[in-house]
N, C-alpha and C. Protein backbone atom coordinates (compact mmCIF):
# COMPACT_ATOMS: atom_id res chain seq x y z
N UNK A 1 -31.25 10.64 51.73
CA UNK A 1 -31.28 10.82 50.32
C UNK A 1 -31.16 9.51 49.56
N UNK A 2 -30.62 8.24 50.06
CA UNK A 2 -31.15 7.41 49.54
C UNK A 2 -32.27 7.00 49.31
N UNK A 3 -32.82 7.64 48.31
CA UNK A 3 -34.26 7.20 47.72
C UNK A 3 -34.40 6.09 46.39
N UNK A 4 -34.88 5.18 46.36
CA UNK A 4 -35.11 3.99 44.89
C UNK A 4 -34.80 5.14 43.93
N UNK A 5 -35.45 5.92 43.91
CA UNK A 5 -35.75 6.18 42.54
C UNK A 5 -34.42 6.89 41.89
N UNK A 6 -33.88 7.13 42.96
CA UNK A 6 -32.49 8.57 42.56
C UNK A 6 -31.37 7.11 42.25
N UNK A 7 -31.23 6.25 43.14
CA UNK A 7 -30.23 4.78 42.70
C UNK A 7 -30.69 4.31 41.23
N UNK A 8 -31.82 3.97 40.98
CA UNK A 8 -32.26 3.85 40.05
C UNK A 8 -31.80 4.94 38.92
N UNK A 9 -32.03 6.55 38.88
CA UNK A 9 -31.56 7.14 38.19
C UNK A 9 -30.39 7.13 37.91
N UNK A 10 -29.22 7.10 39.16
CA UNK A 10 -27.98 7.03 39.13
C UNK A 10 -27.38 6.07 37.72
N UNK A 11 -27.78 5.17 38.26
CA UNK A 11 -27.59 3.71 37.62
C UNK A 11 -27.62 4.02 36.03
N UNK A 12 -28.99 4.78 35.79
CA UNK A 12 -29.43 4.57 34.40
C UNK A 12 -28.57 5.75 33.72
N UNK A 13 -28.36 6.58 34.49
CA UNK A 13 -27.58 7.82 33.64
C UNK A 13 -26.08 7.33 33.52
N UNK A 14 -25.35 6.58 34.70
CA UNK A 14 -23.48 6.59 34.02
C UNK A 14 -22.74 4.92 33.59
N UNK A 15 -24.86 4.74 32.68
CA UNK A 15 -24.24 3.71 31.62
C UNK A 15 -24.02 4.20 30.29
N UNK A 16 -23.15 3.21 28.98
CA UNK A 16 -22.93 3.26 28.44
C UNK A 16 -23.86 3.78 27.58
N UNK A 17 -23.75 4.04 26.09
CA UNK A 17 -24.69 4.54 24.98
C UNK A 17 -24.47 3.08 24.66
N UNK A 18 -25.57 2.77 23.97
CA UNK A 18 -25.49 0.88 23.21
C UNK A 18 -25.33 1.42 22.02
N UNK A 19 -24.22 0.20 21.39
CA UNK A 19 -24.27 0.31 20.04
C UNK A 19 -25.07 -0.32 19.38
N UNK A 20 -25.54 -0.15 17.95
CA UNK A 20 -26.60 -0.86 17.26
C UNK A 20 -26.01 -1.89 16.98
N UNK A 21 -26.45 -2.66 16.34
CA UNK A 21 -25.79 -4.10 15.65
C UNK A 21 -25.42 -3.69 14.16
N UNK A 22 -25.74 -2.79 13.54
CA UNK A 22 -25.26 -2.21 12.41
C UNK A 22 -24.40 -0.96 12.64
N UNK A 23 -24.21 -0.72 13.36
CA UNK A 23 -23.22 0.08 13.76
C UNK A 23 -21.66 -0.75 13.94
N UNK A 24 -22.14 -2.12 14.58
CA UNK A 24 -21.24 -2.79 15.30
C UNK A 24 -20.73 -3.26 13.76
N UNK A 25 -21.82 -3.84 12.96
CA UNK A 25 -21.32 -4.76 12.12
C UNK A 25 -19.87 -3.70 10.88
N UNK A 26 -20.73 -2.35 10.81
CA UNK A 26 -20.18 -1.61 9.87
C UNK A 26 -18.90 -1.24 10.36
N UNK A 27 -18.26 -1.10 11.80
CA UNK A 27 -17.30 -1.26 11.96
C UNK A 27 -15.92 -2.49 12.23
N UNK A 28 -16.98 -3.68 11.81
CA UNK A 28 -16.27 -4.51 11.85
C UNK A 28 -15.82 -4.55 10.23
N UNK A 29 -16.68 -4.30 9.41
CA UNK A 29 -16.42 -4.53 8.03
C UNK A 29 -15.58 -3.41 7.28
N UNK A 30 -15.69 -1.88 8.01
CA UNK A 30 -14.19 -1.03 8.30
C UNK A 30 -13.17 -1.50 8.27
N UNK A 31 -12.61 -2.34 9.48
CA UNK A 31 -11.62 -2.61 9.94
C UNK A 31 -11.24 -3.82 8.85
N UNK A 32 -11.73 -4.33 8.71
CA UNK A 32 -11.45 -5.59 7.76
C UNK A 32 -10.83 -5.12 6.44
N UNK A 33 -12.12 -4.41 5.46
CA UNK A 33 -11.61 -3.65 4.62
C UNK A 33 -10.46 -2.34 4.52
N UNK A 34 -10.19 -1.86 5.62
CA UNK A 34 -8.95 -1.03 5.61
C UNK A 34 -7.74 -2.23 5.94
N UNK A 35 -7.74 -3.67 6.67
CA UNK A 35 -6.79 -4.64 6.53
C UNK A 35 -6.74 -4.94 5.61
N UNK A 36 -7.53 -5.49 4.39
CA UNK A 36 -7.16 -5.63 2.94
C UNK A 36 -6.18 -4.49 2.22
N UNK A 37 -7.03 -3.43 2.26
CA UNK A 37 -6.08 -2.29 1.62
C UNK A 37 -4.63 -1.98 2.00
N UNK A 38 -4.75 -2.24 3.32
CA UNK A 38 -3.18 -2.32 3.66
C UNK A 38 -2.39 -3.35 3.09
N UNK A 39 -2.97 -4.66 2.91
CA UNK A 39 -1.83 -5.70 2.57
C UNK A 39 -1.72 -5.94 1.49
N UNK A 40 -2.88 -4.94 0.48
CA UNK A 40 -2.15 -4.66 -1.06
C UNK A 40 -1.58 -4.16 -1.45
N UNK A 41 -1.61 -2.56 -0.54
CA UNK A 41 -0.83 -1.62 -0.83
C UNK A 41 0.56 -2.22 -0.55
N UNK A 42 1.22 -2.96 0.40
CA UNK A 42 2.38 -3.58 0.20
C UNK A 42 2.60 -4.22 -0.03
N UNK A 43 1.72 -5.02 -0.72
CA UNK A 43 2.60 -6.18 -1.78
C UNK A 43 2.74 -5.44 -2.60
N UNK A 44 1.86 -4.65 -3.48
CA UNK A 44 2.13 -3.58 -4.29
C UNK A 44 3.34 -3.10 -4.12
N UNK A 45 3.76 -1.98 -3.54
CA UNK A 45 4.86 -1.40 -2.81
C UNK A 45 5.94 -2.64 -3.01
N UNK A 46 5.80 -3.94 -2.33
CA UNK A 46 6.73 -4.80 -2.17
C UNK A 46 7.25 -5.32 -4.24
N UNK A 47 6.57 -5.32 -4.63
CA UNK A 47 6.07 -5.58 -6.01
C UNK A 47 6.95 -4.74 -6.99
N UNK A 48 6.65 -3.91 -6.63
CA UNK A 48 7.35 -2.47 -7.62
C UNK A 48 8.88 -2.27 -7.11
N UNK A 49 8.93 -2.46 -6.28
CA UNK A 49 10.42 -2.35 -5.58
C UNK A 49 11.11 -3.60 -6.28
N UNK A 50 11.04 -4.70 -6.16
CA UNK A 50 11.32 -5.60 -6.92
C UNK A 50 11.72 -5.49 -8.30
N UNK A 51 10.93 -5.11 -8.88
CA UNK A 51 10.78 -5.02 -10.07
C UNK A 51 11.71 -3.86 -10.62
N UNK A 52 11.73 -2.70 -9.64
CA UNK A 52 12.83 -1.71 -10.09
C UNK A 52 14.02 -1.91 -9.98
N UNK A 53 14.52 -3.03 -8.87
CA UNK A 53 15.95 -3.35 -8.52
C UNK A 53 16.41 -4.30 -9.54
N UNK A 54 15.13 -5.26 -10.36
CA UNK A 54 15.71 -6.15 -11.29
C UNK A 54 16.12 -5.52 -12.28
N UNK A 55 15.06 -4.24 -12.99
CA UNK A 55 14.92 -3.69 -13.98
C UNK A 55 16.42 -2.88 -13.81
N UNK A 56 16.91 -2.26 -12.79
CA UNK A 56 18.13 -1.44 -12.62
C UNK A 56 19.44 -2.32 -12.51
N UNK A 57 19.19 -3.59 -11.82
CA UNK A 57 20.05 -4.72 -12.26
C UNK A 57 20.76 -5.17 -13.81
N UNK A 58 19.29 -5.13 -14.32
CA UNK A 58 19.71 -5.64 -16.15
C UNK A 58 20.13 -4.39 -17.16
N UNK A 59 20.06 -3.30 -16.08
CA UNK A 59 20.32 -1.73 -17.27
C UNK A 59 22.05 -1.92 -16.55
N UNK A 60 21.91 -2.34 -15.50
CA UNK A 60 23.61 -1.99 -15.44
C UNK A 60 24.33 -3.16 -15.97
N UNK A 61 24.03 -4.22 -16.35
CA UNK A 61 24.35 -5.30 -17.20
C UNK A 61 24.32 -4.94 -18.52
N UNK A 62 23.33 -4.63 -19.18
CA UNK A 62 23.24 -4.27 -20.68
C UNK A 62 23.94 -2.70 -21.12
N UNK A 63 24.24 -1.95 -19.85
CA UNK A 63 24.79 -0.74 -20.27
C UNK A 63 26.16 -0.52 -21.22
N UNK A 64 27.05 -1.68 -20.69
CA UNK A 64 28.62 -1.99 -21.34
C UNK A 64 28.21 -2.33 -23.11
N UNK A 65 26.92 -3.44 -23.18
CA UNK A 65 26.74 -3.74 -24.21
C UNK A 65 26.13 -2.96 -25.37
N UNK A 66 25.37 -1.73 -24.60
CA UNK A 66 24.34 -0.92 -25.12
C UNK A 66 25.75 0.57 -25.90
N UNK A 67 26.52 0.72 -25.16
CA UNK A 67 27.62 1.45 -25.79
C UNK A 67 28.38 0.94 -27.16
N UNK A 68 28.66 -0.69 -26.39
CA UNK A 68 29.67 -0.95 -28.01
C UNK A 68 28.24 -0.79 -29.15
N UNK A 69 27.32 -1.65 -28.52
CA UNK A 69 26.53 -1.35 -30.42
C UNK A 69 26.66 0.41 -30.76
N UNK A 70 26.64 1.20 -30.23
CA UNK A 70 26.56 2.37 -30.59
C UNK A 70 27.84 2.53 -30.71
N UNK A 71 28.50 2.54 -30.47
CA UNK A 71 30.09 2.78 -31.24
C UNK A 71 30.35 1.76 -32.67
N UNK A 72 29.77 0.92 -32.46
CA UNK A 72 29.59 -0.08 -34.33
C UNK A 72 28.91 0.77 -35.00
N UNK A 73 27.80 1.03 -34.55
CA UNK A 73 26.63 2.07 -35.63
C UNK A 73 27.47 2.76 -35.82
N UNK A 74 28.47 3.88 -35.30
CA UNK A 74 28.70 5.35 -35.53
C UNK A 74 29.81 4.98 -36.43
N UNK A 75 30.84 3.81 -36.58
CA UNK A 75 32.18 3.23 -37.51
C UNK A 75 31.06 3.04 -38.75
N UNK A 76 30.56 2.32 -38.34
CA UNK A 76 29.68 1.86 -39.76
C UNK A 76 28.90 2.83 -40.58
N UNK A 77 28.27 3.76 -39.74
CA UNK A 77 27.95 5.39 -40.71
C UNK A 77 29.31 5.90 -41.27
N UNK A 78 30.05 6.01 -40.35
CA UNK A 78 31.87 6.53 -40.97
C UNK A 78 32.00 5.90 -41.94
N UNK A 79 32.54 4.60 -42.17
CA UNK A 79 32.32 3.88 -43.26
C UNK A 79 31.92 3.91 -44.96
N UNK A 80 30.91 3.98 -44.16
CA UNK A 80 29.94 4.46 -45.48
C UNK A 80 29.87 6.15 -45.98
N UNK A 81 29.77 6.55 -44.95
CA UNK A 81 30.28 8.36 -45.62
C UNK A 81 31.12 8.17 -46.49
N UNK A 82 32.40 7.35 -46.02
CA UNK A 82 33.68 7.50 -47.14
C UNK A 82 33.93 6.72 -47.90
C-alpha cells in the first residue's frame, strides 16, 4: 500500500490551512489596537481614581470650614430678623 500517490495524498491532507496575508495582517492590527484600548482604559481608570481621592481629600479639608460659614450665615439672618 505504499503507493506515491496515497504519501503524496497523506502529506497534502494533515497540513495546515494557510493564512492569507490579510488575514495575518488584520490580526496583527487586532491585537495592537485592543493593546491601545487597554492602556487607556487604565490610565483612564488610573486618572479618575486620582482625581476622586484628591477631590475627597479637599472635601474632608474644607468640610470643618464649609460648616462655620454656615453657622455665620444662620447668626447673621438671626441678627437681622431682630
Amino acid at each position: 500500500m505504499s503507493h506515491p500517490i496515497q504519501a503524496s495524498l497523506l502529506k497534502q491532507s494533515n497540513k495546515k490551512p494557510s493564512v492569507s496575508i490579510a488575514e495575518t495582517r488584520a490580526e496583527t492590527t487586532h491585537k495592537i489596537a485592543t493593546a491601545i484600548n487597554e492602556s487607556e482604559y487604565a490610565k483612564r481608570v488610573a486618572k479618575t481614581l486620582r482625581l476622586k481621592n484628591e477631590r475627597l481629600a479637599q472635601a474632608d479639608i474644607s468640610t470643618p470650614a464649609q460648616a462655620n460659614k454656615v453657622k455665620s450665615k444662620n447668626v447673621i439672618k438671626k441678627a437681622k430678623s431682630t
